[in-house]
C-alpha atoms as a PDB file:
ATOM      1  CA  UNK A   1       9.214  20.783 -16.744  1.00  0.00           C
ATOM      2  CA  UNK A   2       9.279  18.641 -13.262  1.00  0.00           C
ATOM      3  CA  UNK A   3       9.379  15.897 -15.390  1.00  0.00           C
ATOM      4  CA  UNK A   4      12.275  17.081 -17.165  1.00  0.00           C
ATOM      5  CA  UNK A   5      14.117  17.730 -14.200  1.00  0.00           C
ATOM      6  CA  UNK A   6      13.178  14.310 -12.726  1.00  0.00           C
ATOM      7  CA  UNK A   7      15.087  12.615 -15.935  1.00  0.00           C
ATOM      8  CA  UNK A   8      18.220  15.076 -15.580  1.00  0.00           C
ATOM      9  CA  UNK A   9      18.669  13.756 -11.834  1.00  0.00           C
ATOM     10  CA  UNK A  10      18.020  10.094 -13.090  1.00  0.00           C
ATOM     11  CA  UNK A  11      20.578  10.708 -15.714  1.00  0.00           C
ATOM     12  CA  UNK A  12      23.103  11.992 -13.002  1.00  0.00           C
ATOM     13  CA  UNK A  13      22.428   9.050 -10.778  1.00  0.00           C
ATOM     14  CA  UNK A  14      23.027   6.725 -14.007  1.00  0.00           C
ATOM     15  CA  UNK A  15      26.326   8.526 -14.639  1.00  0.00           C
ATOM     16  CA  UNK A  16      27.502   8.069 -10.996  1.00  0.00           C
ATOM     17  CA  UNK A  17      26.170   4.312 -10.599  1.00  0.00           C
ATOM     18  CA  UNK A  18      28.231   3.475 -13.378  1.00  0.00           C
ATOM     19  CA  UNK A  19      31.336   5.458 -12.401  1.00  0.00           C
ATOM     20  CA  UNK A  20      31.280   3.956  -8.973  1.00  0.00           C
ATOM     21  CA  UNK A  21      30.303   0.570  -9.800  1.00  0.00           C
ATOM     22  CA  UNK A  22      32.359  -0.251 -12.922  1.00  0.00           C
ATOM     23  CA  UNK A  23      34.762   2.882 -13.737  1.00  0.00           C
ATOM     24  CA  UNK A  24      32.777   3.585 -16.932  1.00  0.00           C
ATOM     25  CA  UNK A  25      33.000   7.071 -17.171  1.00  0.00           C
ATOM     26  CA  UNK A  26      29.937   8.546 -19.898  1.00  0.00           C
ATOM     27  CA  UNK A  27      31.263  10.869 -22.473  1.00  0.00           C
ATOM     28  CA  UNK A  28      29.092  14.340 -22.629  1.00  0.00           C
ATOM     29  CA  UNK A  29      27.908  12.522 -25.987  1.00  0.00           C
ATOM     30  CA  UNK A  30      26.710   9.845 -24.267  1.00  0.00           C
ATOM     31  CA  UNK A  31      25.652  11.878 -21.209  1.00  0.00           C
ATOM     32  CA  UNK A  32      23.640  13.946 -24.032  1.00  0.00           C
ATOM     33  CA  UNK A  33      21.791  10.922 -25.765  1.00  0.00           C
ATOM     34  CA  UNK A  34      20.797   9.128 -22.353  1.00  0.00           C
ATOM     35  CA  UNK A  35      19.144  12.811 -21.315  1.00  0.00           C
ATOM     36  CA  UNK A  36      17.685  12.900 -24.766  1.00  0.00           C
ATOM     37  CA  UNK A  37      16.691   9.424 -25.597  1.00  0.00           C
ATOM     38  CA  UNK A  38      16.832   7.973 -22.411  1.00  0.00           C
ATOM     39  CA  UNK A  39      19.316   5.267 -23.450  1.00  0.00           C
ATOM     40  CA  UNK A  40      22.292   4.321 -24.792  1.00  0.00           C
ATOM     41  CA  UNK A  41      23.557   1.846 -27.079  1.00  0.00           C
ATOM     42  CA  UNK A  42      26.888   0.430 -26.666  1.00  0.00           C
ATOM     43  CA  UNK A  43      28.915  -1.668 -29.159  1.00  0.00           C
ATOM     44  CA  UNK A  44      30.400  -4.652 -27.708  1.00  0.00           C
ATOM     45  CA  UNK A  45      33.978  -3.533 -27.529  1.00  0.00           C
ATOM     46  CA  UNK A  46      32.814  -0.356 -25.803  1.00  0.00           C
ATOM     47  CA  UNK A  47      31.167  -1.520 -22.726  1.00  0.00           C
ATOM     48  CA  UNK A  48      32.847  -5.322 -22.683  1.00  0.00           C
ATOM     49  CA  UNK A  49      35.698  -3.949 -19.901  1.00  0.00           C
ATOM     50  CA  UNK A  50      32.999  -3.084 -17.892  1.00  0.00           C
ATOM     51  CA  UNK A  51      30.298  -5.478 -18.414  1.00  0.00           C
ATOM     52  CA  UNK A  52      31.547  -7.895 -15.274  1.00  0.00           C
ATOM     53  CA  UNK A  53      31.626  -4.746 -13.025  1.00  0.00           C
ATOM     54  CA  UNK A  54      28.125  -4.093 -14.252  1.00  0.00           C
ATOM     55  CA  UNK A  55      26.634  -7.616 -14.147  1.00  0.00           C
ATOM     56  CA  UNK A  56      27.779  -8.029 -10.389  1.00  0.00           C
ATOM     57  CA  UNK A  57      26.039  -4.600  -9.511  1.00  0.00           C
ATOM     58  CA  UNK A  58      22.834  -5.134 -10.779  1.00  0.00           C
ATOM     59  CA  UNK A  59      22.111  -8.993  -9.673  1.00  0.00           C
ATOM     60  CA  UNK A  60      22.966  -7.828  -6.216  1.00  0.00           C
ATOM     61  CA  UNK A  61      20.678  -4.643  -5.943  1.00  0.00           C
ATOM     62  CA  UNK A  62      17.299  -4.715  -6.195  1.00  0.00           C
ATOM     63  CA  UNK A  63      15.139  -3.451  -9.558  1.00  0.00           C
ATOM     64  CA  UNK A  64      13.163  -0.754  -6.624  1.00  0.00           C
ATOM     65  CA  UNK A  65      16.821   0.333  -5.356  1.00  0.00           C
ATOM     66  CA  UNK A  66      18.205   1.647  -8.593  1.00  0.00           C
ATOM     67  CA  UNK A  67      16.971   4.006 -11.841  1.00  0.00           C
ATOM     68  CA  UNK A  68      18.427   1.945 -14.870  1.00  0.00           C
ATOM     69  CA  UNK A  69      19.131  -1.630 -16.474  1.00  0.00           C
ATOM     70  CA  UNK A  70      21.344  -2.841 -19.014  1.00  0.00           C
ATOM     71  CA  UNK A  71      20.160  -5.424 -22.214  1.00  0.00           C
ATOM     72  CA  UNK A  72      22.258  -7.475 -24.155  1.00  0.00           C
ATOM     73  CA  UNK A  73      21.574  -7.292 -27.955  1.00  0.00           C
ATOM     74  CA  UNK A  74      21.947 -10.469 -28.886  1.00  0.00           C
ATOM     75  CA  UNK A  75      21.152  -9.914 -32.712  1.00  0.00           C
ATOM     76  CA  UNK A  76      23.698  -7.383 -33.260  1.00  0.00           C
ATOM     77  CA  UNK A  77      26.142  -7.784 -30.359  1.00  0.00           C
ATOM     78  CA  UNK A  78      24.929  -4.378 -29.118  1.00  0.00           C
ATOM     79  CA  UNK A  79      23.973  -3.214 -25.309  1.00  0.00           C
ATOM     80  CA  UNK A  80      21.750  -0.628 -24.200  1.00  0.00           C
ATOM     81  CA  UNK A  81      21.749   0.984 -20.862  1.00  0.00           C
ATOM     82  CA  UNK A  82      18.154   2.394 -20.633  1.00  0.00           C
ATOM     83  CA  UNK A  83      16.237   4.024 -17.929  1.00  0.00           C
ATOM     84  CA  UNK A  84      14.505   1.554 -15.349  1.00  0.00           C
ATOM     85  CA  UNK A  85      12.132   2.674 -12.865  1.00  0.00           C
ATOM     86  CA  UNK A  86      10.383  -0.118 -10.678  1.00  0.00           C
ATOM     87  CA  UNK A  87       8.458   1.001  -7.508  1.00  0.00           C
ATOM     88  CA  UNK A  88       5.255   0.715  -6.058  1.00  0.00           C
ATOM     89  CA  UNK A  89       4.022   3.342  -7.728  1.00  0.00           C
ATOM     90  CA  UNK A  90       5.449   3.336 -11.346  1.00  0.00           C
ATOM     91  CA  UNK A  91       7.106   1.036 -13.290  1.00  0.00           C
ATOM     92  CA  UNK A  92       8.458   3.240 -16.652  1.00  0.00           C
ATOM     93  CA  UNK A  93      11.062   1.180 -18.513  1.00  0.00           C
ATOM     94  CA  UNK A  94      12.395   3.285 -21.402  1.00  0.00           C
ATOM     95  CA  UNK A  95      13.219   0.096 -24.151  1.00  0.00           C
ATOM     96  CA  UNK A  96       9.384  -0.766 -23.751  1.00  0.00           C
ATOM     97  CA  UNK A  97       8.335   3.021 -25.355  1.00  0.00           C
ATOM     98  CA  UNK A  98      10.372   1.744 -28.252  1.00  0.00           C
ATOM     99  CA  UNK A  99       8.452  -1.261 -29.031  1.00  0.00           C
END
C-alpha cells in the first residue's frame, strides 16, 4: 500500500511537471494508464507541440531532481513518458521492467 501511494504522488508530480513545463495537460485516460502502467505512449502528433517544451526541461534538470523521462520510439514514431527514479538510493526506471 505505501508503495502504491508513493506512485500516485509520482504520478501527480508527472502531471504537474508537464503542465508547468510544456502546457501538456494529461487526460484522466492518460492520468489512469501512467498510475496503472506507469507510462504512457504518445503518438507523434500527440505530444509533437510539446516535445520542444519538454526537451528544454529535462536537459536542464538533473535525472536526481525529477520522477520521469521521456523516449523517442524511433521504430514506430511513438514516445513514452515513463517513470524515472535516479537517487542515491534507487534507481527504478519503469521501460527497463518491460524488457
Amino acid at each position: 500500500m505505501t508503495l502504491d501511494i508513493r506512485f500516485t504522488e509520482i504520478v501527480d508530480e508527472i502531471k504537474e511537471d508537464l503542465e508547468l513545463q510544456s502546457g501538456l495537460v494529461l487526460s484522466e485516460t492518460q492520468s489512469g494508464l501512467l498510475k496503472l502502467n506507469k507510462h504512457i505512449v504518445f503518438k507523434k502528433s500527440d505530444i509533437e507541440p510539446y516535445i520542444k517544451d519538454i526537451t528544454e526541461y529535462l536537459k536542464n534538470t538533473s535525472p536526481s531532481e525529477r520522477v520521469w523521462e521521456c523516449y523517442q520510439v524511433v521504430s514506430n514514431d511513438m514516445y513514452i513518458i515513463a517513470i524515472n527514479i535516479e537517487n542515491p538510493y534507487i534507481r527504478l526506471n519503469v521501460v527497463d521492467l518491460y524488457n
